[in-house]
N, C-alpha and C. Protein backbone atom coordinates (compact mmCIF):
# COMPACT_ATOMS: atom_id res chain seq x y z
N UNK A 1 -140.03 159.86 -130.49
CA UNK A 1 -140.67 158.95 -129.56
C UNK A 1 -139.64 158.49 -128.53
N UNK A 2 -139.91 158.06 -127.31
CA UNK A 2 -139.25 158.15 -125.82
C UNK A 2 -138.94 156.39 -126.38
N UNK A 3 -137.82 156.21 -126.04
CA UNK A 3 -137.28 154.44 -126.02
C UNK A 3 -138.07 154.06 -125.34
N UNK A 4 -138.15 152.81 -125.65
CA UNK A 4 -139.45 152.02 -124.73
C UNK A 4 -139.07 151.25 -123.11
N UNK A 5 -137.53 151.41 -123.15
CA UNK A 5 -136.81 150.68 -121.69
C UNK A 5 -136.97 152.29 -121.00
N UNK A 6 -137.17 153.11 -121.76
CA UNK A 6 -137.39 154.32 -120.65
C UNK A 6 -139.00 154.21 -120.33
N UNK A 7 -139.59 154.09 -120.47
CA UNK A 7 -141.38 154.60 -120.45
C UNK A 7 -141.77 153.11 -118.87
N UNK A 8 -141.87 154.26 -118.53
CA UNK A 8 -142.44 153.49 -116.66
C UNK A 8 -143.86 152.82 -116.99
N UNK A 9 -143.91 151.45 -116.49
CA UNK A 9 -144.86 151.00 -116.02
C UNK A 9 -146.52 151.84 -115.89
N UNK A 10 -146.64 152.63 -114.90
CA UNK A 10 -147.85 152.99 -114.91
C UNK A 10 -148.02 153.74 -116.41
N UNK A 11 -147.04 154.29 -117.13
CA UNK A 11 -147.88 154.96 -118.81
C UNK A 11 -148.07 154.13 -119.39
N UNK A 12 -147.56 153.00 -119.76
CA UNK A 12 -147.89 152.02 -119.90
C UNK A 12 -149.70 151.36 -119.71
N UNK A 13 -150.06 151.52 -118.71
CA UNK A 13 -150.99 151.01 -118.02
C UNK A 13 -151.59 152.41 -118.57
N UNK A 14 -151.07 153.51 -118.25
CA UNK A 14 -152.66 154.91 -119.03
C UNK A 14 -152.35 154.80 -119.85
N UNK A 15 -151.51 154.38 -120.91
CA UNK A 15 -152.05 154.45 -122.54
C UNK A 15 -153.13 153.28 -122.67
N UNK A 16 -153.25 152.00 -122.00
CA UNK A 16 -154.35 150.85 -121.86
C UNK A 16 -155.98 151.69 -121.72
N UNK A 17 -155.65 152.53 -120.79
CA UNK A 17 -157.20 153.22 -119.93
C UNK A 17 -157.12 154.46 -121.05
N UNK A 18 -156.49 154.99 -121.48
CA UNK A 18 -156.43 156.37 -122.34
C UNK A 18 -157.06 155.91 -123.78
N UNK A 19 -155.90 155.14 -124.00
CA UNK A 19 -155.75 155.51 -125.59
C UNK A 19 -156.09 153.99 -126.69
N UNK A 20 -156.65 153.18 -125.32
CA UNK A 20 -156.91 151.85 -125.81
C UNK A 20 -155.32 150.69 -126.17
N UNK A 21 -155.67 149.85 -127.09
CA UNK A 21 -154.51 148.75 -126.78
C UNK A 21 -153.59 148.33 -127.46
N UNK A 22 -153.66 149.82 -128.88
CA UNK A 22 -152.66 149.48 -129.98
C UNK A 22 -151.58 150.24 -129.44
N UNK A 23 -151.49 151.32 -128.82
CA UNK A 23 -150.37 151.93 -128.27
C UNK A 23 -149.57 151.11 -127.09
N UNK A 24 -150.13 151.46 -126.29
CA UNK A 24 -150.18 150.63 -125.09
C UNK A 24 -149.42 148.66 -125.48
N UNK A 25 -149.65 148.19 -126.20
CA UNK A 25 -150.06 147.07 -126.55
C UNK A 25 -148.19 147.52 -127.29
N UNK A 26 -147.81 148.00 -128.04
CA UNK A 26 -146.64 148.39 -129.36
C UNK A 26 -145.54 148.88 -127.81
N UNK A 27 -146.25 149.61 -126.70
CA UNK A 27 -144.81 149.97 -125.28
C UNK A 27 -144.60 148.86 -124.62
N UNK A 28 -145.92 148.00 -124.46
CA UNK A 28 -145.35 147.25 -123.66
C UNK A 28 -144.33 146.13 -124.17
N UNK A 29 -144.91 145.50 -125.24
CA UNK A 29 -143.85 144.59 -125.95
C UNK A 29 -142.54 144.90 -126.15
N UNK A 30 -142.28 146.31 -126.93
CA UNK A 30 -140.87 146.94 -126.86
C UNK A 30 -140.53 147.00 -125.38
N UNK A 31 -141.24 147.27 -124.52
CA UNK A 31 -140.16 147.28 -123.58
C UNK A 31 -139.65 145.85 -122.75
N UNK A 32 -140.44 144.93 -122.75
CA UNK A 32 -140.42 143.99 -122.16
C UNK A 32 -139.84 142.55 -122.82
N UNK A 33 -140.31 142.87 -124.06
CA UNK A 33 -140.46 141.32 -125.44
C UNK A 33 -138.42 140.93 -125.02
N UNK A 34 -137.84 141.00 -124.91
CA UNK A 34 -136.40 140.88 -124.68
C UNK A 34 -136.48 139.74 -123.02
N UNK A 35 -137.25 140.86 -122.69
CA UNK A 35 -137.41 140.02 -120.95
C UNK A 35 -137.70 138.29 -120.92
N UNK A 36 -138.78 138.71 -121.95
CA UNK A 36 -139.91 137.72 -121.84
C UNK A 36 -139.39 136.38 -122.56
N UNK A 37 -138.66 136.85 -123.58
CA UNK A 37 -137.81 135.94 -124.44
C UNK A 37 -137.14 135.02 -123.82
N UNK A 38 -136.07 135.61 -123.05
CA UNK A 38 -135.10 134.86 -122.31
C UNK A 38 -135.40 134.30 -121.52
N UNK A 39 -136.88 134.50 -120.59
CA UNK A 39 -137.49 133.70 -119.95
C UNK A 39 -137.92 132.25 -120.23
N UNK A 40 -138.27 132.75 -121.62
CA UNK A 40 -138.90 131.23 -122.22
C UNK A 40 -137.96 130.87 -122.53
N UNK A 41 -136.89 131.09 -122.91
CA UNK A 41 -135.63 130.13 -123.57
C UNK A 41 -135.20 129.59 -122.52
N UNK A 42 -134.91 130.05 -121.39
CA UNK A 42 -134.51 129.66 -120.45
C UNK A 42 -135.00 128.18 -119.85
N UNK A 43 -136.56 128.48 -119.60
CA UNK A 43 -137.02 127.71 -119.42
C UNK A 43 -137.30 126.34 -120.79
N UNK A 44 -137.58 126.85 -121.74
CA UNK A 44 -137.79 126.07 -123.16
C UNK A 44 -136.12 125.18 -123.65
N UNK A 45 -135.20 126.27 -123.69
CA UNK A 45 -133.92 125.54 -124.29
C UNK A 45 -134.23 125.72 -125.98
N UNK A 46 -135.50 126.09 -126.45
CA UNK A 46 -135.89 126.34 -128.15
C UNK A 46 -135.86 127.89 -128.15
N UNK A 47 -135.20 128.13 -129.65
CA UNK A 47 -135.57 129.13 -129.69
C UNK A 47 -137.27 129.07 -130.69
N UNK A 48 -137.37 128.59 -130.94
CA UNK A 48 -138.95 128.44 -131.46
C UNK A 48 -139.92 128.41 -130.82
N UNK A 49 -139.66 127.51 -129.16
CA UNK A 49 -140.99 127.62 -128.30
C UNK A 49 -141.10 128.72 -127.49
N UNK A 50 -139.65 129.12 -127.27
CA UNK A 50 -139.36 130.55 -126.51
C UNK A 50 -139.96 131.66 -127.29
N UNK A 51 -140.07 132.03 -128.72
CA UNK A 51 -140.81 132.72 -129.65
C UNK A 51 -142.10 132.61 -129.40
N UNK A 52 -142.70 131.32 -129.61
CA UNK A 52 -143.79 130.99 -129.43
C UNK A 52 -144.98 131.42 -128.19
N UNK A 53 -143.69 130.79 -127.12
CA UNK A 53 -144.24 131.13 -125.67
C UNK A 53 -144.28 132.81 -125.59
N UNK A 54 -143.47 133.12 -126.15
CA UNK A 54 -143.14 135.01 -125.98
C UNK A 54 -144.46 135.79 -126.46
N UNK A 55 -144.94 135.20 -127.53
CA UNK A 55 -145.91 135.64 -128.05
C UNK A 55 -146.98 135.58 -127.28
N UNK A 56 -147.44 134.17 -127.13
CA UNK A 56 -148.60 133.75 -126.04
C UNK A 56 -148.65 134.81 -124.61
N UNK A 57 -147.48 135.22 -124.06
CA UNK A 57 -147.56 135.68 -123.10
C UNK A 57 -148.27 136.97 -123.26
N UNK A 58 -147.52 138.07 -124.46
CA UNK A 58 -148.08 139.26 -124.00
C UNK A 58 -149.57 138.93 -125.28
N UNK A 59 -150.16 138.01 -126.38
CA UNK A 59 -151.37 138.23 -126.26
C UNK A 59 -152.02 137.82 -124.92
N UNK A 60 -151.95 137.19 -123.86
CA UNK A 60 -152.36 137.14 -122.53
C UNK A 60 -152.55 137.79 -121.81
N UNK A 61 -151.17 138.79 -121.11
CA UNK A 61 -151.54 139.99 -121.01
C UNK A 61 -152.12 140.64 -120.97
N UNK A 62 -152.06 141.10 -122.46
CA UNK A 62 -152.80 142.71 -123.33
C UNK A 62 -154.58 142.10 -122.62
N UNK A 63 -154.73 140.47 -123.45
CA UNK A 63 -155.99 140.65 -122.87
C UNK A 63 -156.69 140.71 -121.75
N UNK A 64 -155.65 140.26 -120.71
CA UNK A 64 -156.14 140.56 -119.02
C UNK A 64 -155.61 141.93 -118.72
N UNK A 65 -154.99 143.00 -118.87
CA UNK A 65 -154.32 143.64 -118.25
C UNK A 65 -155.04 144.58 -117.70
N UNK A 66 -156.75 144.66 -117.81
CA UNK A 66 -157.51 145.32 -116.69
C UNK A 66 -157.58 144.09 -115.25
N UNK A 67 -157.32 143.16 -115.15
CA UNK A 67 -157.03 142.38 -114.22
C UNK A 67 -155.83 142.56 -113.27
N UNK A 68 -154.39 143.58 -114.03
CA UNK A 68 -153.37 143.65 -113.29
C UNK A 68 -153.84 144.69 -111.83
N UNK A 69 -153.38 144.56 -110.95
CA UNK A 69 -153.55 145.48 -109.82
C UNK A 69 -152.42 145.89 -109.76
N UNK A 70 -151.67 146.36 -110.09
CA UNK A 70 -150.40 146.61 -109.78
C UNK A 70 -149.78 146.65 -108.64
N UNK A 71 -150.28 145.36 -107.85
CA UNK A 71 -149.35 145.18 -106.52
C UNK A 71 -147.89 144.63 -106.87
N UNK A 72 -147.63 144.80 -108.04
CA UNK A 72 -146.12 144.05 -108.63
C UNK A 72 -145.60 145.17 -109.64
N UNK A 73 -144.75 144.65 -110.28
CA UNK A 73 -144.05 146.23 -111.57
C UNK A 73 -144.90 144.48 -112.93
N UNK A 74 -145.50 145.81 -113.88
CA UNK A 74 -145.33 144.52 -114.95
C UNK A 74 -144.20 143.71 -115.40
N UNK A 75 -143.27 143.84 -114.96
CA UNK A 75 -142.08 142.89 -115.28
C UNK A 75 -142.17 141.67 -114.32
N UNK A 76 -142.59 141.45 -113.43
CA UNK A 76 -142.67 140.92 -112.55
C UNK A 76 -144.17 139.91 -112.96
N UNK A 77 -145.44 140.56 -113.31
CA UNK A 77 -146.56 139.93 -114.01
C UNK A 77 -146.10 139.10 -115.04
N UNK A 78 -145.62 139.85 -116.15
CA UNK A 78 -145.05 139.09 -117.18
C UNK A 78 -144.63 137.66 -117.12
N UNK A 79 -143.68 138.01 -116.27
CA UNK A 79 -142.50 137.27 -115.55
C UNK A 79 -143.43 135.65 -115.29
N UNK A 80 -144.57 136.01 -114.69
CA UNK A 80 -145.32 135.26 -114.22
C UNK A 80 -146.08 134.32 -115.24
N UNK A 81 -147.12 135.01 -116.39
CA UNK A 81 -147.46 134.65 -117.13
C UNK A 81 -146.48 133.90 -117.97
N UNK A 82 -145.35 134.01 -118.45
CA UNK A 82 -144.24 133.56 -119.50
C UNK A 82 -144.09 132.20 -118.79
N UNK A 83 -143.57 131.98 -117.35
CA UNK A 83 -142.82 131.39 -116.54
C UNK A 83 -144.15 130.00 -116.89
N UNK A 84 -145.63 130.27 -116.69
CA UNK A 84 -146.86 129.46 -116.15
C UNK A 84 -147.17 128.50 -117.43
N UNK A 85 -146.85 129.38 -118.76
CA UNK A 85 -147.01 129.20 -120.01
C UNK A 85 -145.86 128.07 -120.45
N UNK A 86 -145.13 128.53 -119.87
CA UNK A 86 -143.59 127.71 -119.86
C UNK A 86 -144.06 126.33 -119.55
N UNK A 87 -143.97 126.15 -118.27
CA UNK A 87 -144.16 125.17 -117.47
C UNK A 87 -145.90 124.10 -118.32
N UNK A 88 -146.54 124.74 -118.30
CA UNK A 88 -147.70 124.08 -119.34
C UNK A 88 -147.29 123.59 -120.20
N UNK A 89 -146.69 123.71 -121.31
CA UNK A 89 -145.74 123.77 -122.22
C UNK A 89 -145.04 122.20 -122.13
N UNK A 90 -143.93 122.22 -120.51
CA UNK A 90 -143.29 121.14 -120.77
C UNK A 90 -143.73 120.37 -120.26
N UNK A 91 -145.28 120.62 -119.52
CA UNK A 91 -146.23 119.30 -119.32
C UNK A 91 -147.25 118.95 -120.13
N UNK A 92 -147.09 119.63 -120.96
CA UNK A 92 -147.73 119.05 -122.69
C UNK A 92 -146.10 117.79 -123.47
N UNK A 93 -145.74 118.13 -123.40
CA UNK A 93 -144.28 117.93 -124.28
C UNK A 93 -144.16 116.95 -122.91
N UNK A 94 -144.23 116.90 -121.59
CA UNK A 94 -143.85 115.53 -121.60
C UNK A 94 -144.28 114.38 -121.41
N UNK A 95 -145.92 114.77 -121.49
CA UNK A 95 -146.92 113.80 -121.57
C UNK A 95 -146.99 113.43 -123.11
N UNK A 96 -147.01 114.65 -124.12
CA UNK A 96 -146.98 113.46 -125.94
C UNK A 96 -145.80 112.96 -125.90
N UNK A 97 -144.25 113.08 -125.45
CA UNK A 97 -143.51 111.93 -125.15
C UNK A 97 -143.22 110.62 -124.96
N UNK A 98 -144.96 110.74 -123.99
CA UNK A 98 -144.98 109.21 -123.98
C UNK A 98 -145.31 108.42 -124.94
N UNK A 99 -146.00 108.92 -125.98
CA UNK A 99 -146.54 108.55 -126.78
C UNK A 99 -145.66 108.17 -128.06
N UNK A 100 -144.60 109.36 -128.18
CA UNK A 100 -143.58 109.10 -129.05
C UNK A 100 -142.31 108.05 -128.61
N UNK A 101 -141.93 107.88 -130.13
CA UNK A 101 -141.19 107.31 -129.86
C UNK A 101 -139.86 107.84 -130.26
N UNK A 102 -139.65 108.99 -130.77
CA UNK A 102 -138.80 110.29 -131.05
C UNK A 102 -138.40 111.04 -129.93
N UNK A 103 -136.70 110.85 -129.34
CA UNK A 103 -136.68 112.14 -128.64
C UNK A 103 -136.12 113.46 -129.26
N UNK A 104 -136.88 114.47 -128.71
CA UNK A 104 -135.87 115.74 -129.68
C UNK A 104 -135.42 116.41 -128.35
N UNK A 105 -134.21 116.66 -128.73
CA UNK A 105 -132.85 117.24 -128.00
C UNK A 105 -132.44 118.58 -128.72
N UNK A 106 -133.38 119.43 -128.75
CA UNK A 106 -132.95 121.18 -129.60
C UNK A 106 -132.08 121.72 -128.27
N UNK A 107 -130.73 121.97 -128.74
CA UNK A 107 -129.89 123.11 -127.86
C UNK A 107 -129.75 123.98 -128.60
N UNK A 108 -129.25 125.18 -127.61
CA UNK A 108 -129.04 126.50 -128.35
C UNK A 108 -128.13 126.27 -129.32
N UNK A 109 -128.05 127.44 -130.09
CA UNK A 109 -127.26 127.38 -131.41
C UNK A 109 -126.37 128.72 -130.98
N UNK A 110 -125.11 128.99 -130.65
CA UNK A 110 -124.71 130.12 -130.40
C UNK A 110 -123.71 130.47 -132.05
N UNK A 111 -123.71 131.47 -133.02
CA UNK A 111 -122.81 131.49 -133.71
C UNK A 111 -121.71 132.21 -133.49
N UNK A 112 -120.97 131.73 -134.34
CA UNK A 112 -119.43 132.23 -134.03
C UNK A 112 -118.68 132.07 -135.56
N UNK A 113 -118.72 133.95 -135.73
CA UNK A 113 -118.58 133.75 -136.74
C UNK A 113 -116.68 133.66 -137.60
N UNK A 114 -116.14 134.05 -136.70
CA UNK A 114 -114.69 133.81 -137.10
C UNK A 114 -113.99 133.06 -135.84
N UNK A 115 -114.33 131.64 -135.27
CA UNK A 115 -113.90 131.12 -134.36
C UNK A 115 -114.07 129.72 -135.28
N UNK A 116 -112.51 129.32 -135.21
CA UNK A 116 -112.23 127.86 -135.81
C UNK A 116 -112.97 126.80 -135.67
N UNK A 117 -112.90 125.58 -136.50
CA UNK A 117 -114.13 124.88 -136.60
C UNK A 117 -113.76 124.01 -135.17
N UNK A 118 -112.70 123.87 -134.63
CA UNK A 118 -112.48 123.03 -133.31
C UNK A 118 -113.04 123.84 -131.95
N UNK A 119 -112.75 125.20 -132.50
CA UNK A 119 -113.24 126.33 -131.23
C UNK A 119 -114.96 126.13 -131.33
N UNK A 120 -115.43 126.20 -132.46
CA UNK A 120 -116.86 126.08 -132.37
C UNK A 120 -117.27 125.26 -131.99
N UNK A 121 -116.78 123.65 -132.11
CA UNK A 121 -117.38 122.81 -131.51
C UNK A 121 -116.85 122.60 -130.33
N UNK A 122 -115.91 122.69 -129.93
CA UNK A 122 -115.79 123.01 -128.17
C UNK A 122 -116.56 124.09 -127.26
N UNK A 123 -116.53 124.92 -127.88
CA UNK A 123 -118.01 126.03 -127.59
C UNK A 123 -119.36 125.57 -127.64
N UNK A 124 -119.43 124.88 -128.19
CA UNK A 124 -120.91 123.64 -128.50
C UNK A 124 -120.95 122.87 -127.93
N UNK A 125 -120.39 122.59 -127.62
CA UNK A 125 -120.06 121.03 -126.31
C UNK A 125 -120.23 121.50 -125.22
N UNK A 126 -119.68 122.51 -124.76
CA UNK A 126 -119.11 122.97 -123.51
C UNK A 126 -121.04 124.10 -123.20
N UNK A 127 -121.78 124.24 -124.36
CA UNK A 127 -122.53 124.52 -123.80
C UNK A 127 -123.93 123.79 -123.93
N UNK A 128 -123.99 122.83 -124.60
CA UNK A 128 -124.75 122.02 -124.61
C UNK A 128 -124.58 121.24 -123.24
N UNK A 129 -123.52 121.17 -122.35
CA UNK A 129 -123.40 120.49 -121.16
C UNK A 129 -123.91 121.63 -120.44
N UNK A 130 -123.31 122.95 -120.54
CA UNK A 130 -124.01 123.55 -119.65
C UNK A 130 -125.82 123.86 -119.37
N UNK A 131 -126.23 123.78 -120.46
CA UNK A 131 -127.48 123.74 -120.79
C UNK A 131 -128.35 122.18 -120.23
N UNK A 132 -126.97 121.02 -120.51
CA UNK A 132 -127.85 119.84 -120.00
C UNK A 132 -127.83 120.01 -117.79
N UNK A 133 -126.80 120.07 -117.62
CA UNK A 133 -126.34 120.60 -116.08
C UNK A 133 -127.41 121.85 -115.50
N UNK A 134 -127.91 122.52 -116.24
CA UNK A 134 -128.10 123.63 -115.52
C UNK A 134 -129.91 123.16 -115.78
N UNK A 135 -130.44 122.37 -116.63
CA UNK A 135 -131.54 121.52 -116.80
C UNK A 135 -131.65 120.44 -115.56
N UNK A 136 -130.94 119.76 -114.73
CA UNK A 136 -130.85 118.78 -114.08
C UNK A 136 -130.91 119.33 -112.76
N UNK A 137 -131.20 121.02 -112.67
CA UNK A 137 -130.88 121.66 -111.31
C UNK A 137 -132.37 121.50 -110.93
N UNK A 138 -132.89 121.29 -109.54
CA UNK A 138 -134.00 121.80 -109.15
C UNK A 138 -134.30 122.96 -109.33
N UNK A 139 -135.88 123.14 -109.73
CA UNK A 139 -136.29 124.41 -110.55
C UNK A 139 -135.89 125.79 -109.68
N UNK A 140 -136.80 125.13 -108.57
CA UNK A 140 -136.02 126.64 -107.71
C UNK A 140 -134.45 127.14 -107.83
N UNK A 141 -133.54 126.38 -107.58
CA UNK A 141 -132.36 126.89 -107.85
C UNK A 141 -131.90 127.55 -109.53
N UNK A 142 -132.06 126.45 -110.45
CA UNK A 142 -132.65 126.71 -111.40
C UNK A 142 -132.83 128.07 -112.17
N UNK A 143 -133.83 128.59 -111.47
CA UNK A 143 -134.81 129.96 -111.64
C UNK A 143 -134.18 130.72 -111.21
N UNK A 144 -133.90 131.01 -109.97
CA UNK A 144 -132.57 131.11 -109.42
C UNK A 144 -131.78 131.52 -109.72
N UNK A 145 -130.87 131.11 -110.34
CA UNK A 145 -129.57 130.97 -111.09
C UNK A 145 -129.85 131.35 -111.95
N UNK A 146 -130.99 131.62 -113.20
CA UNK A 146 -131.28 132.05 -114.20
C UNK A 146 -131.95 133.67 -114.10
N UNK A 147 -132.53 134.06 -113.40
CA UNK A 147 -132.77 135.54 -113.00
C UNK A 147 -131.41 136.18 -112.32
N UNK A 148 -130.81 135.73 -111.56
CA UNK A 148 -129.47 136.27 -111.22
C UNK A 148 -128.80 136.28 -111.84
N UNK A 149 -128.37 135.38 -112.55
CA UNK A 149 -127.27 135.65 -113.75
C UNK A 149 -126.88 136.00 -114.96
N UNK A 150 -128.23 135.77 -115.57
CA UNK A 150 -129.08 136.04 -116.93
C UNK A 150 -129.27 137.29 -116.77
N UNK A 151 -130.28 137.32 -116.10
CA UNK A 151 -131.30 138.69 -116.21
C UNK A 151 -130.55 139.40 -115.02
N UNK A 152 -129.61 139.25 -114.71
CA UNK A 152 -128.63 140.49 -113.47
C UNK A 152 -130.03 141.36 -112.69
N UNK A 153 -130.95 139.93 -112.35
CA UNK A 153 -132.02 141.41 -111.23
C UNK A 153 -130.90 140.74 -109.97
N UNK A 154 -131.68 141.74 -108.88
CA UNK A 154 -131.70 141.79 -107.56
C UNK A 154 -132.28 141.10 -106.91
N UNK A 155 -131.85 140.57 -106.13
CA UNK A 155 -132.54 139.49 -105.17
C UNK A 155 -134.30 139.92 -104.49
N UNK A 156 -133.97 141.33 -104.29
CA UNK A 156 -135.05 141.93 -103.96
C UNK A 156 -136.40 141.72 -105.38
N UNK A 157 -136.00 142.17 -106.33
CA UNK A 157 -136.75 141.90 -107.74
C UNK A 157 -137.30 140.49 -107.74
N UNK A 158 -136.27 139.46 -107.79
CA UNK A 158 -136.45 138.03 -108.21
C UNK A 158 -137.64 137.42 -106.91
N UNK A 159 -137.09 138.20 -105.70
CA UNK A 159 -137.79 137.83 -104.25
C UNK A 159 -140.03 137.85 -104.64
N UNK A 160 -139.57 139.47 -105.45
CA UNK A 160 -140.90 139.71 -106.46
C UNK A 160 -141.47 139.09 -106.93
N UNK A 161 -140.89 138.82 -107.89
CA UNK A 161 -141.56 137.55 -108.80
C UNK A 161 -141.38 136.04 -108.29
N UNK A 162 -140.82 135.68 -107.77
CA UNK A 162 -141.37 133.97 -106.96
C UNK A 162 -141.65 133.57 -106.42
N UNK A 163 -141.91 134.72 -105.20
CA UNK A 163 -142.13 135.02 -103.78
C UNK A 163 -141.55 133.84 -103.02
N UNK A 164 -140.56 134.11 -103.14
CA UNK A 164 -139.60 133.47 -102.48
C UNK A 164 -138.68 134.66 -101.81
N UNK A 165 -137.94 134.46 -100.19
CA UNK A 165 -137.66 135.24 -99.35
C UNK A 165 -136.14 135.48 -99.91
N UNK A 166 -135.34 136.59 -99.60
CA UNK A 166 -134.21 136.86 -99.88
C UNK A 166 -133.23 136.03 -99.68
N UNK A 167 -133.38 135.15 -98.27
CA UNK A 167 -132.43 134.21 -97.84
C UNK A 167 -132.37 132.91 -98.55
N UNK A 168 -133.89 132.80 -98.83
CA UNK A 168 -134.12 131.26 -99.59
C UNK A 168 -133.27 131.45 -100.83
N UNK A 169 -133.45 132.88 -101.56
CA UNK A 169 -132.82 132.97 -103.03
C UNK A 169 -131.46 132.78 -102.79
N UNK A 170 -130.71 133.64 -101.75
CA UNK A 170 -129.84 133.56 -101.98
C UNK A 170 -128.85 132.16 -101.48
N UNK A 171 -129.67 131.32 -100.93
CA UNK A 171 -129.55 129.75 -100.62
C UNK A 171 -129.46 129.16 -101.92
N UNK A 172 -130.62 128.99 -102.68
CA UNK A 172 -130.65 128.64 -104.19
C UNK A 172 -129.50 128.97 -104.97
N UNK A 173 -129.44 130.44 -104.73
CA UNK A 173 -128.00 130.93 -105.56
C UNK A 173 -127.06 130.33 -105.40
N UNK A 174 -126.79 130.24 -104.67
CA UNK A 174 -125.34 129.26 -103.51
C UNK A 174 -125.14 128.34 -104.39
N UNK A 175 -126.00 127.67 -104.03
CA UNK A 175 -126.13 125.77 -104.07
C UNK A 175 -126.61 125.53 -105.63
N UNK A 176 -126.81 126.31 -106.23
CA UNK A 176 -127.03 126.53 -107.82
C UNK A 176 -125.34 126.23 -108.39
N UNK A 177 -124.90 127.28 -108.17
CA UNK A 177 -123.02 127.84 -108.24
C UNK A 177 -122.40 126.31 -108.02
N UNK A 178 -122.62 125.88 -106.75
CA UNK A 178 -121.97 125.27 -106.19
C UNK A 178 -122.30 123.97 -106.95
N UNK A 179 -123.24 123.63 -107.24
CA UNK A 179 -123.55 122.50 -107.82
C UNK A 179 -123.08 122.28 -109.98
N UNK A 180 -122.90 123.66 -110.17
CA UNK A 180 -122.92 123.73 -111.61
C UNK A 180 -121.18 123.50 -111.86
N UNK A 181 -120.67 124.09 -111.00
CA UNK A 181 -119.07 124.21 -110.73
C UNK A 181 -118.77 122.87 -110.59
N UNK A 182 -119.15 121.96 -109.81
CA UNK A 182 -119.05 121.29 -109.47
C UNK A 182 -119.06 119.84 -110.85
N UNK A 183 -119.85 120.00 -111.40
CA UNK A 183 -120.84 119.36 -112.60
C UNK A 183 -119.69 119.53 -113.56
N UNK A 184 -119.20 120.97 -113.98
CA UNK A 184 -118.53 121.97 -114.84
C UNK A 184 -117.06 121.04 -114.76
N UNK A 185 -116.68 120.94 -114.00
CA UNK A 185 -115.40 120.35 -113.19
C UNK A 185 -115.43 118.87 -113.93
N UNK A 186 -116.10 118.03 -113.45
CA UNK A 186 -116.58 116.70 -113.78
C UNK A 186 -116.44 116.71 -114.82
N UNK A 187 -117.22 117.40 -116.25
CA UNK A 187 -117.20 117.02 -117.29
C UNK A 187 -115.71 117.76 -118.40
């Protein structure tokens, strides 16, 4: 069987029209479920809602995906759905907020498995700030900064999915950098 980061978009889409949605349904996730992940973490900061959200997205998908027109690459759809799901998400979570009287503060957990117990928690610190700093950015930059650097697309790609113009991104990019460095410095 062909790796699934090799198998293009449109087979993808004829195994949907061919062969129905268990095939189709098993390429697209392998090829994408990685994408989609980091999206939601990104946006989430959990790895549980990022799971969660990951899931939600491609059953969403699978079930619209006679709706896709492919005026985009499905990475770019995805992209969309994960991102919308996201954002719902932390306007659920910050409307029962009000209600609570519990805040929860989940940061990533990076392990490290032969790095001293002072190195680990300076590694923990140092990214729990980055995680709080890079949270405090306006989303656009934000997003921004998180498809460019994360996900190493192209401005042209990212331009794709936010429809946002090359210059604006690479404005965001800027002033993303410039502002995190800046933050980075400070603390």
């Amino acid at each position: 069987m062909i790796a699934a980061s090799l198998v293009e978009d449109s087979e993808i889409i004829k195994a949907f029209v061919e062969n129905g949605a268990d095939r189709a349904s098993s390429l697209l996730v392998r090829k994408y479920r990685k994408f989609v992940f980091a999206t939601a973490l990104r946006f989430t900061n959990s790895y549980d809602d990022a799971d969660d959200i990951s899931q939600e997205s491609f059953i969403k998908a699978i079930e619209s995906i006679q709706k896709f027109r492919g005026e985009s690459s499905l990475k770019t759809w995805l992209y969309r759905i994960t991102r919308n799901l996201c954002i719902t998400q932390m306007r659920k979570k910050k409307f029962y907020s009000l209600f609570s009287s519990e805040s929860d503060e989940s940061y990533l957990e990076v392990p490290m498995d032969e790095a001293s117990a002072e190195t680990k928690i300076e590694n923990e610190e140092f990214e729990r700030n980055f995680v709080k700093i890079l949270a405090e950015l306006p989303e656009k930059q934000r997003e921004t900064f998180a498809l460019r650097y994360f996900e190493e697309l192209s401005y042209d790609e990212i331009s794709k999915m936010v429809g946002v113009s090359v210059g604006g991104l690479k404005a965001n990019y800027f002033q993303a950098v410039q502002k995190l460095s800046k933050r980075l410095k400070m603390e």
